[in-house]
Protein backbone atom coordinates (compact mmCIF):
# COMPACT_ATOMS: atom_id res chain seq x y z
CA UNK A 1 -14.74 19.15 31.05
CA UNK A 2 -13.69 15.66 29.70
CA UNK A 3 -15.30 14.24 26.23
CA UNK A 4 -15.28 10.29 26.11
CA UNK A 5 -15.81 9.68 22.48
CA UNK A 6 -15.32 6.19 20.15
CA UNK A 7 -13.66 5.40 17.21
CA UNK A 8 -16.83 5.41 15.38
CA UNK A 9 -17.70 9.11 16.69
CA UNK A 10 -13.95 10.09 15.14
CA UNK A 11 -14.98 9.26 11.77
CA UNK A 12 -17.53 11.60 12.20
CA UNK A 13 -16.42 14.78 13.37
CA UNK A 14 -12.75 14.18 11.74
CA UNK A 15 -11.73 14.12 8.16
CA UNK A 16 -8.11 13.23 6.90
CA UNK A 17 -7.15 16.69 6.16
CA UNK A 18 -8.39 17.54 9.77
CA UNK A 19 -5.95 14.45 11.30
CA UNK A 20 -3.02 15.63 8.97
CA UNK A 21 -3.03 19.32 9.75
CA UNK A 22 -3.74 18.60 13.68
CA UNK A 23 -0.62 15.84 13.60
CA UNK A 24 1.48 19.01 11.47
CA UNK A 25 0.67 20.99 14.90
CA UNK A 26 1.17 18.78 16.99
CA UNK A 27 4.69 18.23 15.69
CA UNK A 28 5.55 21.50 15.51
CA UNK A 29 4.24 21.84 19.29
CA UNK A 30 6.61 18.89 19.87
CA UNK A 31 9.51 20.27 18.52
CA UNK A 32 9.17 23.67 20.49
CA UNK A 33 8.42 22.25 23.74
CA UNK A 34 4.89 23.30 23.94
CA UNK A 35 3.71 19.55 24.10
CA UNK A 36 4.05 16.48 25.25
CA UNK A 37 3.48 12.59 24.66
CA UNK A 38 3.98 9.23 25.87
CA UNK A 39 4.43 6.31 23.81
CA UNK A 40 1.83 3.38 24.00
CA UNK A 41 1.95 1.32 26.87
CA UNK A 42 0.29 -2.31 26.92
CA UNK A 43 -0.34 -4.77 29.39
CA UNK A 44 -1.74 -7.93 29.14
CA UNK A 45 -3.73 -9.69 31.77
CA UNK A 46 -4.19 -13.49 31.61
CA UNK A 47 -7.99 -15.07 31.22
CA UNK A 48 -9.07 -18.31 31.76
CA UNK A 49 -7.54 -19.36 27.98
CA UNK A 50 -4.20 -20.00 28.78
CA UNK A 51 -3.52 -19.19 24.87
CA UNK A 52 -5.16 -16.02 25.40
CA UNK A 53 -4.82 -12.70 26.83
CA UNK A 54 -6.63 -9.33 27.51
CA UNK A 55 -4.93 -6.40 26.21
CA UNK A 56 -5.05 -2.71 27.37
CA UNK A 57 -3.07 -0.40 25.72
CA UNK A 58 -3.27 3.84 26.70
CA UNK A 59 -1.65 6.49 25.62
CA UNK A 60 -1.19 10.14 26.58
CA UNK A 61 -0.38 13.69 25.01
CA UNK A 62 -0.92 17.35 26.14
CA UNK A 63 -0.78 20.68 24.68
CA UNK A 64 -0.72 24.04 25.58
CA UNK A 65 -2.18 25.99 23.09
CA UNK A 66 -4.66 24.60 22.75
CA UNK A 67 -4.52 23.65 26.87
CA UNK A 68 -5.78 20.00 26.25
CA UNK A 69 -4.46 16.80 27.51
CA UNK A 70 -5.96 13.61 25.46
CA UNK A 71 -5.81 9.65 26.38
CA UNK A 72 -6.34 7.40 24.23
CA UNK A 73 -7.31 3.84 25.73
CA UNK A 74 -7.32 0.56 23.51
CA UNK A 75 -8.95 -2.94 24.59
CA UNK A 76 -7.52 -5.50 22.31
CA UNK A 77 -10.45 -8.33 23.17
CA UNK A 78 -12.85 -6.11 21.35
CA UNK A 79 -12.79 -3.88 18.29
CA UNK A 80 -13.71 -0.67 20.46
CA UNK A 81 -11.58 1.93 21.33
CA UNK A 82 -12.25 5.39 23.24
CA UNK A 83 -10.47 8.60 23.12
CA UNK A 84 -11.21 11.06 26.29
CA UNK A 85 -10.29 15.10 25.79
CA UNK A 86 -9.69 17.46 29.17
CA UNK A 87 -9.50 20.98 28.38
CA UNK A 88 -7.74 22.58 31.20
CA UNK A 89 -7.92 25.84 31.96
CA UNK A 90 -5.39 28.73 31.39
CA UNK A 91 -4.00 28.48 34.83
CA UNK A 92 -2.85 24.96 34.87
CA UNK A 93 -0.05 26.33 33.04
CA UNK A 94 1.36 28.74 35.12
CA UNK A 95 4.13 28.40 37.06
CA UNK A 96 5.25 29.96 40.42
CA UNK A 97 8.85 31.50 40.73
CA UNK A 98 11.07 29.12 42.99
């Protein structure tokens, strides 16, 4: 099941000792190989301002314990931003023998 959720539905459900104690896991996930993430990509698509551009910026990370994988995706014409969460199941983590 995927969750799209906004920046404004963050403040929310998440308080600062909730971001600090989930970024403590996730760095400790990080460190013993049990996650993943990719650094922020951007691209910027012309408009019809030549002094102006559209910016989309995403980013990607994935756990295993919990088994999530979370985007976040970043418009830089507007102030909004959106965050989507995939739970996967237990399964998507096992591997075959070769």
């Amino acid at each position: 099941m995927t969750l799209i959720i906004n920046n404004q539905e963050v403040q929310q459900v998440l308080t600062m000792e909730d971001t600090i104690a989930a970024l403590e896991q996730s760095y400790l996930q990080l460190a013993a190989q049990e996650a993943v993430c990719r650094p922020r990509i951007d691209i910027r698509i012309p408009t019809s301002d030549p002094a102006r551009n559209y910016q989309w910026g995403t980013m990607e990370g994935g756990s295993s314990n919990p088994s999530l994988i979370i985007t976040r995706k970043s418009p830089r014409s507007t102030a909004s931003m959106s965050f989507s969460v995939t739970r996967l199941s237990a399964s998507a983590f096992k591997t075959e023998p070769r």
